[in-house]
Protein backbone atom coordinates (compact mmCIF):
# COMPACT_ATOMS: atom_id res chain seq x y z
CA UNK A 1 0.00 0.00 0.00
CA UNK A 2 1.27 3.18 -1.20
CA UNK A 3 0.65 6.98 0.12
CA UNK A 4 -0.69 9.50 -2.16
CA UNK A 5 -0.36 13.00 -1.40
CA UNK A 6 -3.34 15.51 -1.90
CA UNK A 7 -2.06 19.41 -2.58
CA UNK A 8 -4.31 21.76 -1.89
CA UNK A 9 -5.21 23.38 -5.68
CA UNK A 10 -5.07 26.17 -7.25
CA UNK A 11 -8.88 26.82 -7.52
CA UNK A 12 -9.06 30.30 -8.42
CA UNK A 13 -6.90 33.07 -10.15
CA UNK A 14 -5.39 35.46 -7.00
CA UNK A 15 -5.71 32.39 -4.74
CA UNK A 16 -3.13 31.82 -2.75
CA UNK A 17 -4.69 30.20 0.44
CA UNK A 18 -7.84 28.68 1.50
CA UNK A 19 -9.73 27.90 4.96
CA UNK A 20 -10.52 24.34 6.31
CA UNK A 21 -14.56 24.61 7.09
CA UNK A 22 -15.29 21.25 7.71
CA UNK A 23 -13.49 17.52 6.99
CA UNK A 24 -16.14 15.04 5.31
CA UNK A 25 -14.56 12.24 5.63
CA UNK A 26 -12.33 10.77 8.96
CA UNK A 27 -8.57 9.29 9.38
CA UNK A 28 -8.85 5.84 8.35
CA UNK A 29 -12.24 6.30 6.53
CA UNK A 30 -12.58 4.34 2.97
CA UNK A 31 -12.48 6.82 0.08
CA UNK A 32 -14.39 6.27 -3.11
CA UNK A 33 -13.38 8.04 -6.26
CA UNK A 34 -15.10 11.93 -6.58
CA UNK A 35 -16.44 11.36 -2.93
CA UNK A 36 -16.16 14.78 -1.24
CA UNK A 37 -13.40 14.93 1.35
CA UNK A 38 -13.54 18.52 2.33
CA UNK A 39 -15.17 22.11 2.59
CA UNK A 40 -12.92 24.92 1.14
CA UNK A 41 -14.17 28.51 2.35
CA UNK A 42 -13.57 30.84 -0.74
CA UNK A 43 -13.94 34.44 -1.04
CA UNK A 44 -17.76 33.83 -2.17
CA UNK A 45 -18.62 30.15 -1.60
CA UNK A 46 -17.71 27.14 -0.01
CA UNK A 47 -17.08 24.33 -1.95
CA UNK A 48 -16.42 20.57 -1.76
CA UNK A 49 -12.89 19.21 -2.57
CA UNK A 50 -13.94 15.53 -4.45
CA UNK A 51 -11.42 12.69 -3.65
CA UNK A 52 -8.65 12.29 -6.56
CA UNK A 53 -8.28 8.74 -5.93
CA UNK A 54 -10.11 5.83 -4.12
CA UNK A 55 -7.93 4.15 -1.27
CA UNK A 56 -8.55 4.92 2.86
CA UNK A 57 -7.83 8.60 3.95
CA UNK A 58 -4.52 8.60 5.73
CA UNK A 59 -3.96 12.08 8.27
CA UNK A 60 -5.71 15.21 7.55
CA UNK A 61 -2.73 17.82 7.50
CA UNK A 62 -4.93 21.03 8.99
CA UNK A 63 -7.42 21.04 11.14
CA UNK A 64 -11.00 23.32 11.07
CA UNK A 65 -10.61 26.11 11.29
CA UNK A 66 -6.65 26.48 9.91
CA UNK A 67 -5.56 27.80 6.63
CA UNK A 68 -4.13 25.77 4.06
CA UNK A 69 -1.44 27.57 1.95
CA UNK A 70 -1.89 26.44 -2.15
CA UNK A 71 0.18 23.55 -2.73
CA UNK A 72 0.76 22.32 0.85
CA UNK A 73 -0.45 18.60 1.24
CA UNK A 74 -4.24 18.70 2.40
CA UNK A 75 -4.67 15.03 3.23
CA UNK A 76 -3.20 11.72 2.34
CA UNK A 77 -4.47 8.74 0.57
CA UNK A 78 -3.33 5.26 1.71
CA UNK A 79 -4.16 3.55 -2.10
CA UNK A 80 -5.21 -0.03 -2.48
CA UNK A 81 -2.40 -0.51 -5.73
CA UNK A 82 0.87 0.39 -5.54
CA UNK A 83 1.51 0.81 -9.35
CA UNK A 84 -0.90 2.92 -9.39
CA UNK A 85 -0.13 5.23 -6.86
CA UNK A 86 3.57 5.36 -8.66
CA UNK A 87 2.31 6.18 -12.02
CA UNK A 88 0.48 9.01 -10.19
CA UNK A 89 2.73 10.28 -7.78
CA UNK A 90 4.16 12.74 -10.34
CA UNK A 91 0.91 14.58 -10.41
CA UNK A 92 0.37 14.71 -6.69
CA UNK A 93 2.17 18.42 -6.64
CA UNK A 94 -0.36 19.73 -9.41
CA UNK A 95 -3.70 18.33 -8.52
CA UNK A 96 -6.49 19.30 -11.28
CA UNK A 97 -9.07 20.53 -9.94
CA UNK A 98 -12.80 19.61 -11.15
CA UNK A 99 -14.40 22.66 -13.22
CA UNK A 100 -17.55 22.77 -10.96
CA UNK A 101 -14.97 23.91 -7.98
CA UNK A 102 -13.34 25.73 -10.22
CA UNK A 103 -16.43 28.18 -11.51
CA UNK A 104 -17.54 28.67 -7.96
CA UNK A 105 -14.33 30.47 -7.29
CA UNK A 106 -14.09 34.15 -8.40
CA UNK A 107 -11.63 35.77 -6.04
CA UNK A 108 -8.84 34.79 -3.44
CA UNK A 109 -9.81 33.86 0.45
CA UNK A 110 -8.88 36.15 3.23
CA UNK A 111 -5.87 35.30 5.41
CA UNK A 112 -7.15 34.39 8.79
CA UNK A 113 -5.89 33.18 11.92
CA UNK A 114 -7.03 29.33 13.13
CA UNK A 115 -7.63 29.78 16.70
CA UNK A 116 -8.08 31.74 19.84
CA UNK A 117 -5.30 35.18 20.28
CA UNK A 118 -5.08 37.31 23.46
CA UNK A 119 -2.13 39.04 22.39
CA UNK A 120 -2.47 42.71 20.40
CA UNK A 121 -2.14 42.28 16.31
CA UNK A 122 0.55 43.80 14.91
CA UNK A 123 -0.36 46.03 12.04
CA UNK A 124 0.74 44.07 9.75
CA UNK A 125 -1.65 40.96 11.04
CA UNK A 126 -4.27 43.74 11.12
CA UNK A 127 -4.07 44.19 7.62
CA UNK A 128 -4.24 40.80 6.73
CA UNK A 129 -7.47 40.44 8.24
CA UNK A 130 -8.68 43.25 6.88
CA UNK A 131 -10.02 41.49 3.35
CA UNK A 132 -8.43 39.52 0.58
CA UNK A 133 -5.48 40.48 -1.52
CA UNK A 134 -6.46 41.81 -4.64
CA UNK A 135 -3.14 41.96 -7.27
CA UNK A 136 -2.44 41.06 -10.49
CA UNK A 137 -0.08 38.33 -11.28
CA UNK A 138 2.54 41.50 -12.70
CA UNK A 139 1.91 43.16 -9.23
CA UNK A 140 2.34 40.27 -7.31
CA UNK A 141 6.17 39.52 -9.04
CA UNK A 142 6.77 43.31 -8.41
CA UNK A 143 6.18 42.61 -4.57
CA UNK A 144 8.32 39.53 -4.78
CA UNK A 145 11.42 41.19 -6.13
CA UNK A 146 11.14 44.02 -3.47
CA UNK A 147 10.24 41.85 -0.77
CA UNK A 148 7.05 43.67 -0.03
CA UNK A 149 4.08 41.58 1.80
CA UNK A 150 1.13 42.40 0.10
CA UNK A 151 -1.04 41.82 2.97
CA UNK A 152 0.12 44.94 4.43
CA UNK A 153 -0.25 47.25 1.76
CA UNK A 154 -3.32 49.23 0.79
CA UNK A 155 -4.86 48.96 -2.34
CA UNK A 156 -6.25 52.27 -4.34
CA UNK A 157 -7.01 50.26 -7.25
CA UNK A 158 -10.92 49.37 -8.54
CA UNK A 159 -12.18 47.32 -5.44
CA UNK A 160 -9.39 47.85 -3.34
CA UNK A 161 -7.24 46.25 -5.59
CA UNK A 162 -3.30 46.61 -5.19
CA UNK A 163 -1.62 48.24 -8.28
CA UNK A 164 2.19 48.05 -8.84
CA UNK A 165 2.37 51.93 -7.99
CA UNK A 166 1.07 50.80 -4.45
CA UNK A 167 4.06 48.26 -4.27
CA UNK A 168 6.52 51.14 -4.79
CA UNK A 169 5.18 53.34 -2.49
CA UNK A 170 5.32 50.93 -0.19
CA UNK A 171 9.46 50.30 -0.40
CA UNK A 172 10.00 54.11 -0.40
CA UNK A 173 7.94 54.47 2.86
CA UNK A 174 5.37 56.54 1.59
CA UNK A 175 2.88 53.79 2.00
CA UNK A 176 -0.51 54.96 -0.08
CA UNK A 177 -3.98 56.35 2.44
CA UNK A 178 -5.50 53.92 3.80
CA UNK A 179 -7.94 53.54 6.79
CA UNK A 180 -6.85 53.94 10.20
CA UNK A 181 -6.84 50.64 12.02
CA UNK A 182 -6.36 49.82 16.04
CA UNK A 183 -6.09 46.85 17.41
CA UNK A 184 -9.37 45.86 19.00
CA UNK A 185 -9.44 46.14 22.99
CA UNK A 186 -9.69 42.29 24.41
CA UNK A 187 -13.56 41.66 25.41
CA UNK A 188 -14.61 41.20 29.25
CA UNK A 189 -15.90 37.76 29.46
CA UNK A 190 -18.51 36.53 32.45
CA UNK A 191 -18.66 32.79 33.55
CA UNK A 192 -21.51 31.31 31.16
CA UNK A 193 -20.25 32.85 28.56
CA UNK A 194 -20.17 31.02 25.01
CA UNK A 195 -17.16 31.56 22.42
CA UNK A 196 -17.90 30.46 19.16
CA UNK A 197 -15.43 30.88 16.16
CA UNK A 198 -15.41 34.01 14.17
CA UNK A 199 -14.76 32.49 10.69
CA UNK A 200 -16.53 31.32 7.74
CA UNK A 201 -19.33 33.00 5.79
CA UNK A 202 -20.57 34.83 9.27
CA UNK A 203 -16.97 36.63 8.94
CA UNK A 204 -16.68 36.81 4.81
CA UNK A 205 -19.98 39.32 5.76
CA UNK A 206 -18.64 41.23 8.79
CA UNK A 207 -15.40 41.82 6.56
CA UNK A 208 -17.39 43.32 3.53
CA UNK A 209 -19.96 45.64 6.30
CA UNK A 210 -16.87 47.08 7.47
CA UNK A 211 -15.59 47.86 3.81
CA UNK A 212 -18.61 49.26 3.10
CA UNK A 213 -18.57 51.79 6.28
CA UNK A 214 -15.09 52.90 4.42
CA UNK A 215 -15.87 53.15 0.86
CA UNK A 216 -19.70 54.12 1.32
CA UNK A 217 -22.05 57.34 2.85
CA UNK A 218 -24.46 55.97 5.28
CA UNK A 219 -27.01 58.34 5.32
CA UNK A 220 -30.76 58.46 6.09
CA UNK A 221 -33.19 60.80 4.72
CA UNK A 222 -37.20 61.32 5.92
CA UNK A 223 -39.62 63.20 3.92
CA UNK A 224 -43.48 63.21 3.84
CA UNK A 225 -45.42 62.63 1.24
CA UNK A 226 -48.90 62.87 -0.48
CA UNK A 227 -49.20 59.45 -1.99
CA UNK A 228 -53.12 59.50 -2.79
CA UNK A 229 -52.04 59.30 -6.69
CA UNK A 230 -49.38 56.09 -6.09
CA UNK A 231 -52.27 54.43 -4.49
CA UNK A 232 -54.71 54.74 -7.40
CA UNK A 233 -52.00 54.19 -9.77
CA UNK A 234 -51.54 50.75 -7.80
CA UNK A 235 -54.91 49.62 -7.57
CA UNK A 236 -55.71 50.37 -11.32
CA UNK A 237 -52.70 48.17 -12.47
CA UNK A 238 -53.61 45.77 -10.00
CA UNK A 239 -57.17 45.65 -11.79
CA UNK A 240 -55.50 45.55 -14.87
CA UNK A 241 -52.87 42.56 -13.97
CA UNK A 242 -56.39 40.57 -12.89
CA UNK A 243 -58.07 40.53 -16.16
CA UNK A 244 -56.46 37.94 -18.71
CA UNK A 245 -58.37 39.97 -21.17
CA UNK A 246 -56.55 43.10 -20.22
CA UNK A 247 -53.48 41.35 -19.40
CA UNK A 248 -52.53 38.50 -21.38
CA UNK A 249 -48.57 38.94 -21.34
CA UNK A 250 -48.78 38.98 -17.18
CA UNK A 251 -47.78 35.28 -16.65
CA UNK A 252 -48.39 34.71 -12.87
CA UNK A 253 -47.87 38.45 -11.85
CA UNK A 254 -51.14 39.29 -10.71
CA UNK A 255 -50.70 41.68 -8.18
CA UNK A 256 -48.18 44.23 -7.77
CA UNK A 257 -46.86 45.72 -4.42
CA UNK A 258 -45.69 49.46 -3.75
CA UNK A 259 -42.06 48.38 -3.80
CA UNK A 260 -41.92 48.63 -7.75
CA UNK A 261 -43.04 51.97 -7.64
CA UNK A 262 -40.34 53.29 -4.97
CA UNK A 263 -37.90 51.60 -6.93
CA UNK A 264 -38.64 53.35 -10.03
CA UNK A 265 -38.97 56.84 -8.71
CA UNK A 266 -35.67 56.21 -7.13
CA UNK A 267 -33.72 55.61 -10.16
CA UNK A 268 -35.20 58.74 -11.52
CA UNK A 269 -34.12 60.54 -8.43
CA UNK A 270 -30.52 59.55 -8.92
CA UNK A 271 -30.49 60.19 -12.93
CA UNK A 272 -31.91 63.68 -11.97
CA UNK A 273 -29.36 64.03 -8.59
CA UNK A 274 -26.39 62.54 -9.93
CA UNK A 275 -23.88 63.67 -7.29
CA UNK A 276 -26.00 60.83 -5.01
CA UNK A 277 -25.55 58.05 -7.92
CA UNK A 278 -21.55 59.17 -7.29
CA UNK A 279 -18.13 57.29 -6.61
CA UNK A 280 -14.93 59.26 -4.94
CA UNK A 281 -11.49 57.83 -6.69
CA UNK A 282 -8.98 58.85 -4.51
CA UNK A 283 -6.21 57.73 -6.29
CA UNK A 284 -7.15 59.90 -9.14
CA UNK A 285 -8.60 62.58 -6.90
CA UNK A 286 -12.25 62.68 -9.05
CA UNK A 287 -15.59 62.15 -8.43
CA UNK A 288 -17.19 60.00 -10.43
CA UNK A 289 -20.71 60.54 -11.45
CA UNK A 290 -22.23 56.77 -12.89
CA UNK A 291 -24.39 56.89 -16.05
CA UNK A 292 -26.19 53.74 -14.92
CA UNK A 293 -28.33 53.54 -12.14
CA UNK A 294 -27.71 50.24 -10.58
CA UNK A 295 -29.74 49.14 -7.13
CA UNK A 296 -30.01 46.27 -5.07
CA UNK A 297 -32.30 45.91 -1.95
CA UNK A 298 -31.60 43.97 1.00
């Protein structure tokens, strides 16, 4: 019985690392061919690592919770045939990765810590946990040569991403703006209390609040209005949408809330207010005022 040795893929461009969620399968367990082994937290999904070979799962080389560095042995196979795990032992450091795991990746996974800290981060481990590093493949072989770690540096490209002009800066010591970060004070805890790991999804969506606080005005604004005309508008399409007759194209809509309505007269709102349908580029030192009006609702 021979040992095959399970890298950890390269399953998306910019990824560099990715997060142990949860093991599938147990030391000693049989494997079957394509039987999922492990969950693989990404930047926008997690996905299920399928077994490369069938044999009986040898040692799981990180835990939950720890990060697995691209090409570092995930887990081990003990195979059944030892010819066959020599003719494939040469691809054991480039493992191919099935093209369903593959499209569910878009962008590289955040660098986080496994377990419990009580000691301060240092800025640099601040910025790391901060978000994902956004380079390109040029950038990334600029940082390399100059020994810079990108993790630390802030990005002023489109969606934070680091440019090779942020590398630079970085060497000469006139490190680009970026937001002021302390190191969160060390929370009381009571008896009774419950810890439960900040990681995962539940911390993918603290990460991008917190982005949004620093790239977006929060504002709220309250205004009174006469909406006697909305309402008949509203209950004459709703008449409308409930005669086939009058309606024939309105495949199972057949009643319409006041939602549609807001959302239309806010896009005209922007079109006509532009400077609220707006984007600051600080690296350029612009505003940018969008053509399009796109919305989303939460």
């Amino acid at each position: 019985m021979s040992t095959y040795e399970f890298r950890l893929p390269d399953i998306g461009e910019g990824v560099v690392e990715g997060e142990v969620v949860r093991w599938l399968v147990k030391e000693g367990d049989p494997l079957r061919m394509d039987q999922p082994m492990v969950e693989i937290m990404t930047d926008k999904a997690t996905v299920e690592i399928p077994a490369p070979r069938a044999g009986r799962v040898g040692k799981r080389m990180f835990a939950e919770g720890q990060v697995c560095p691209v090409g570092k042995v995930l887990i081990t196979i003990e195979l059944e045939s030892a010819d066959g795990a020599a003719a494939e032992k040469p691809a054991a450091a480039k493992a191919v990765v099935p093209a369903a795991v593959r499209a569910s990746v878009a962008a590289p996974v955040a660098a986080r810590s496994a377990g419990p800290r009580t000691a301060p981060l240092t800025p640099a481990e601040r910025a790391r946990s901060l978000g994902p590093v956004l380079a390109t493949p040029a950038t990334r072989k600029l940082a390399r040569e100059l020994g810079v770690d990108l993790r630390g540096v802030f990005g002023t490209g489109a969606a934070g991403r680091i440019t090779s002009d942020d590398v630079r800066r970085q060497t000469s010591g006139a490190a680009s703006r970026g937001p002021v970060t302390t190191p969160a004070p060390p929370i009381a805890r009571e008896p009774g209390d419950v810890a439960i790991p900040f990681r995962g999804l539940r911390r993918r969506i603290a990460e991008n609040m917190v982005r949004s606080k620093h790239t977006a005005a929060h504002f709220l604004y309250v205004e009174e209005i006469d909406c006697t005309e909305l309402v008949a508008l509203r209950d004459k399409v709703n008449a409308r949408l409930g005669d086939p007759k009058a309606a024939p194209h309105a495949t199972g809509v057949r009643k319409v809330t006041f939602l549609p309505f807001i959302v239309k007269a806010t896009a005209y709102a922007l079109r006509k207010f532009p400077q609220l349908n707006a984007a600051l580029d600080e690296a350029a030192g612009e505003i940018v005022q969008r053509k399009h009006v796109h919305m989303g609702l939460a």
